[in-house]
Protein backbone atom coordinates (compact mmCIF):
# COMPACT_ATOMS: atom_id res chain seq x y z
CA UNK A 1 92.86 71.65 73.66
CA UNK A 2 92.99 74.11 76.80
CA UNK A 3 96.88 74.23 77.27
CA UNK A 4 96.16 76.33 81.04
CA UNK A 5 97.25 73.76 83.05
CA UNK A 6 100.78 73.14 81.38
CA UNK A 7 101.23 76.99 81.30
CA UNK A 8 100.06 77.16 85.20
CA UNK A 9 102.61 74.15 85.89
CA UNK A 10 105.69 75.37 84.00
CA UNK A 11 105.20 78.82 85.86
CA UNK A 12 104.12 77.14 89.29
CA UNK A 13 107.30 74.83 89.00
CA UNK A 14 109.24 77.35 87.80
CA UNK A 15 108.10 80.13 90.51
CA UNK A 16 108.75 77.15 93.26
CA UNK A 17 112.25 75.63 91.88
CA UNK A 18 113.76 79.38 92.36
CA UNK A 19 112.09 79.59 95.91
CA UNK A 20 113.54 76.24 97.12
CA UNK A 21 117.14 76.87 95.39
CA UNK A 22 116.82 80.37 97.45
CA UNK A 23 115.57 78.43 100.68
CA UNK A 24 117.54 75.13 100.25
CA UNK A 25 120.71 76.73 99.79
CA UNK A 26 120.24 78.88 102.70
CA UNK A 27 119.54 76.07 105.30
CA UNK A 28 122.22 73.96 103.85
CA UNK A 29 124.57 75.89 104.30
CA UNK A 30 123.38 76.23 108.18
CA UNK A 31 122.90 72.64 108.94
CA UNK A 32 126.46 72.30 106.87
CA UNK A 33 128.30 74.34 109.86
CA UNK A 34 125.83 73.68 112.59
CA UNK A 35 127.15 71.59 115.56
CA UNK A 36 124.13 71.87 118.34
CA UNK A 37 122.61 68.95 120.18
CA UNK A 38 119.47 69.36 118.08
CA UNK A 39 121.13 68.69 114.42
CA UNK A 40 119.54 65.27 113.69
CA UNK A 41 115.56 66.80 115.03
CA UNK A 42 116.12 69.95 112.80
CA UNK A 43 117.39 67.59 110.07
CA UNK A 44 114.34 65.87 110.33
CA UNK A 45 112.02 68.85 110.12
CA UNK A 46 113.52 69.85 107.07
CA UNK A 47 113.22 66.62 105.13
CA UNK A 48 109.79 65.66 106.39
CA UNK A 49 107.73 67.02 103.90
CA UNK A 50 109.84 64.46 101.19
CA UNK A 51 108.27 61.44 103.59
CA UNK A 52 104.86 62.68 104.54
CA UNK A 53 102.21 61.82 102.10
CA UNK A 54 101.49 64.86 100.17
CA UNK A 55 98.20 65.35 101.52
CA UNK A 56 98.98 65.54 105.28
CA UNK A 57 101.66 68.39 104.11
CA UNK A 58 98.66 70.03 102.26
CA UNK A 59 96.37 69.37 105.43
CA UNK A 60 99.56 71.41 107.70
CA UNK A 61 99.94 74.00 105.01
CA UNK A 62 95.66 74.78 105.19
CA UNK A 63 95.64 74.54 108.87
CA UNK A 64 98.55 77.35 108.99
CA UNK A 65 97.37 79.42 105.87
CA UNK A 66 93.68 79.11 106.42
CA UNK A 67 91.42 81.32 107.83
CA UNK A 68 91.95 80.44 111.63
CA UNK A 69 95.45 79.34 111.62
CA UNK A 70 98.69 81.95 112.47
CA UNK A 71 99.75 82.90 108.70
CA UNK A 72 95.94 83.31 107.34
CA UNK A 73 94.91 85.44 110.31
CA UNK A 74 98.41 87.36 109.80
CA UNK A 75 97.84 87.60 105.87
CA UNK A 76 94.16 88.53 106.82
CA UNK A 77 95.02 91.87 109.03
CA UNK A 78 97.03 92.76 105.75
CA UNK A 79 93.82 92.07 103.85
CA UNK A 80 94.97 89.14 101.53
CA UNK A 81 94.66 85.46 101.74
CA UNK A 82 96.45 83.02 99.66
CA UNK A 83 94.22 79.59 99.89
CA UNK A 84 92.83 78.77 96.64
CA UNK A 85 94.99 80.98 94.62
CA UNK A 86 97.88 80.47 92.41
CA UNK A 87 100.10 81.89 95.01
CA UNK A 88 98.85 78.88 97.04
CA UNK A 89 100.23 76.05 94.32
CA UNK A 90 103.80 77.76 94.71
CA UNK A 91 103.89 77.62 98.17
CA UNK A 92 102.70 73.87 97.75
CA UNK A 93 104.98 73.20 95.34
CA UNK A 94 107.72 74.86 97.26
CA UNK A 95 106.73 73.05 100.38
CA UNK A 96 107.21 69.12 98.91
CA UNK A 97 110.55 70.66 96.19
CA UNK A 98 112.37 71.95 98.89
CA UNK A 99 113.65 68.66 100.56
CA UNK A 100 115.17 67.30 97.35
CA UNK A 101 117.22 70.86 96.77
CA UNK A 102 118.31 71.08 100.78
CA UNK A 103 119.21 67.35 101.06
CA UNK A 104 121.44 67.49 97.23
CA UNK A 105 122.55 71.04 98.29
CA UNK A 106 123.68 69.72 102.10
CA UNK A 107 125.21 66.58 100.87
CA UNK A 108 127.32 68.55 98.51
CA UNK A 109 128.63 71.31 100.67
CA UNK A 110 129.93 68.11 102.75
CA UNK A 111 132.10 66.74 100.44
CA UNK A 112 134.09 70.38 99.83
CA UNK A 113 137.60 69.56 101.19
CA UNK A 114 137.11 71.70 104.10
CA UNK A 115 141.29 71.96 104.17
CA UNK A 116 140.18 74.31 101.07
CA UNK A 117 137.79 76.67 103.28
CA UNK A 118 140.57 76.07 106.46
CA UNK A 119 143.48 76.99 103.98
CA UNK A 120 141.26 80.61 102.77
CA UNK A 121 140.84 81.41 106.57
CA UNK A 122 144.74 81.52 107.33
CA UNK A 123 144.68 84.04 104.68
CA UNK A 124 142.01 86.16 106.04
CA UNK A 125 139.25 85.50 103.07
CA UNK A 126 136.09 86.70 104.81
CA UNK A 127 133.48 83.39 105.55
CA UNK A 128 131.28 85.12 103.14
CA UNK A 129 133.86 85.21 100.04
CA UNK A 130 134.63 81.61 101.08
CA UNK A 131 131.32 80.60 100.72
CA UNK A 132 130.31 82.47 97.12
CA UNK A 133 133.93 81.81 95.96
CA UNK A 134 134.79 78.19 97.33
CA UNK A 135 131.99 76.79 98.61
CA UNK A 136 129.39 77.14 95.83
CA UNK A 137 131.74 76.67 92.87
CA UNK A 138 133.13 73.01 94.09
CA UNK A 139 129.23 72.10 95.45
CA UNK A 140 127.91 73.57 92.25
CA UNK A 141 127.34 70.21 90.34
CA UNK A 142 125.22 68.87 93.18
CA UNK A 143 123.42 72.34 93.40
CA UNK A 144 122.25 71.90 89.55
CA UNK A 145 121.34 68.67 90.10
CA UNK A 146 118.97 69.37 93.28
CA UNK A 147 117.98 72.28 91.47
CA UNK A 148 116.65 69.91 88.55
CA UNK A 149 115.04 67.32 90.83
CA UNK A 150 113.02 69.84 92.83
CA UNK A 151 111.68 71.37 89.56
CA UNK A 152 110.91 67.84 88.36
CA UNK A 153 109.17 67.28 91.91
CA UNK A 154 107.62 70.75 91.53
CA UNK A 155 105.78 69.88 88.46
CA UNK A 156 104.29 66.87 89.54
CA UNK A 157 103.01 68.17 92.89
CA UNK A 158 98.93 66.86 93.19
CA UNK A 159 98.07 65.98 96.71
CA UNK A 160 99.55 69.12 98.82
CA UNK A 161 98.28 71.50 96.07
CA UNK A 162 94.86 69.99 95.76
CA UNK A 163 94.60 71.19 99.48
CA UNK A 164 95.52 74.02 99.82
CA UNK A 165 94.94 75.54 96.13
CA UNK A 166 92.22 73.65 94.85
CA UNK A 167 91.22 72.62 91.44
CA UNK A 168 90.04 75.67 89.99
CA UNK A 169 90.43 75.62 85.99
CA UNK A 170 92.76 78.96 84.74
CA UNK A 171 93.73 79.54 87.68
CA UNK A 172 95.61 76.51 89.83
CA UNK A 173 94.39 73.40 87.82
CA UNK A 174 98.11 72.02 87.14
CA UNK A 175 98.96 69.56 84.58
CA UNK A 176 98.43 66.63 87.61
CA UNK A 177 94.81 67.95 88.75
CA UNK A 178 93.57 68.10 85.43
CA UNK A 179 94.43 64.14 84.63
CA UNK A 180 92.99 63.24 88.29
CA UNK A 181 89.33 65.28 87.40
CA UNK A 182 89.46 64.47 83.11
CA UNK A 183 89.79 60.42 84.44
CA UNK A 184 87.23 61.23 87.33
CA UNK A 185 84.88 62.43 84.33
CA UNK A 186 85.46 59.60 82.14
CA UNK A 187 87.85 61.79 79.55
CA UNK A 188 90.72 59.27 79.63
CA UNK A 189 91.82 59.71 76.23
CA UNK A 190 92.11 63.88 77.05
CA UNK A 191 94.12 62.50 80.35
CA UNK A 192 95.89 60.36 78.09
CA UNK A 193 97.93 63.21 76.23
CA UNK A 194 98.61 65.21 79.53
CA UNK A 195 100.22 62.23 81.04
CA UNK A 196 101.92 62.08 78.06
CA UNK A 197 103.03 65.86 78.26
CA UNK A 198 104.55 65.67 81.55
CA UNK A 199 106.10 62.33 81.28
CA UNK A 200 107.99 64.37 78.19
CA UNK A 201 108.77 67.32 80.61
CA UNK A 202 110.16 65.26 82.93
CA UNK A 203 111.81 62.21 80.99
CA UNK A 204 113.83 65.95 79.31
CA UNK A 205 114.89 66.90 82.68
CA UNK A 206 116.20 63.91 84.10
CA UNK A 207 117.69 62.83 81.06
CA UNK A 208 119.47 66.65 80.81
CA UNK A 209 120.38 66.01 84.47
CA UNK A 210 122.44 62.63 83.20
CA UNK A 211 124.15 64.41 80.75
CA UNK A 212 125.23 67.33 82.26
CA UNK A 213 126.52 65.57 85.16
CA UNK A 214 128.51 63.16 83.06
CA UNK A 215 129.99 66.44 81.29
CA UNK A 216 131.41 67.31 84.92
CA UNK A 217 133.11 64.33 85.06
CA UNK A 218 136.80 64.65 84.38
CA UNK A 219 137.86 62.70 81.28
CA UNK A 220 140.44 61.40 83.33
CA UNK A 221 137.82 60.02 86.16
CA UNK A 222 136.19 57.45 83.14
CA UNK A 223 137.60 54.49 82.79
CA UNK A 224 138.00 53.32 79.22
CA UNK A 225 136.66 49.35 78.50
């Protein structure tokens, strides 16, 4: 069995996750401190590729990376191009992961006590140490757990990275295009054990998501039956 696609998933997924956690936490924490009449329309732009379905985000990504549109011709003058290449199933997968991380990431730098981060300004901590030292210890458990839920989303992009990537085997076939094409061919019993692989992969993270949240429960925040 040609075990390409789960090593091409596992590194896309991987390869996206770190981009989004890079990206996510970066516009989190500007929408977290951002006050401007546009908040709720830049809100929206962020989350929209979590509603769209994934193949209009994978029709926006090949209209801006393809040959006409601003980023191909811009990538073309530096004499690359990214559509149909693996570098195309990151950005992809990047594209429909980030959401989840930015949304988990935003709603847990809003429920820091910001008395904390008012308290470390009247004692002249720079915003910057208040951020890496307050901020992102106390948001940390909802960090981890966007982190895990855009790597789950990551590996089970299809739609977007059909689009914009292709289905080219060994090079962006993913664990997801290969089921679609081996049940469009008739080999359902080969599909069979890849759905089977990534319903593993996944069923592991979620389930590690559980328990590692429940370990960051206080013992004294259960309440015994």
């Amino acid at each position: 069995m040609n075990l390409l696609p789960l090593w091409i998933s596992l590194k896309t997924a991987v390869s996206a996750t770190l981009l989004a956690f890079i990206l996510g936490i970066t516009a989190a924490k500007f929408m977290s401190v951002y006050r401007g009449r546009f908040k709720g329309v830049l809100d929206g732009v962020l989350i929209l590729p979590l509603v769209l379905p994934p193949t209009v985000v994978g029709f926006l990504l090949l209209v801006l990376f393809g040959r006409h549109g601003p980023l191909g011709q811009l990538l073309s003058s530096l004499g690359t191009s990214v559509i149909f290449s693996w570098s195309a199933t990151v950005i992809a997968a990047t594209v429909v992961a980030f959401p989840l991380m930015y949304r988990t990431t935003l709603g847990a730098f809003e429920q820091v006590d910001p008395n904390l981060l008012d308290a470390a300004r009247t004692m002249g901590v720079p915003e910057r140490s208040i951020f890496t030292g307050i901020t992102i210890p106390l948001a940390w458990p909802g960090i981890a757990a966007g982190t895990i839920l855009a790597f789950a989303r990551a590996l089970g992009e299809f739609g977007a990275t059909l689009m914009l990537a292709g289905n080219i085997p060994g090079k962006t076939q993913t664990i997801p295009l290969a089921i679609f094409f081996l049940v469009e061919s008739g080999q359902r019993t080969k599909a069979a054990v890849w759905v089977m692989i990534i319903i593993i992969i996944s069923l592991v993270t979620i389930t590690g998501l559980h328990y590692w949240t429940n370990r960051q429960i206080p013992a004294g925040g259960r309440t015994e039956k």
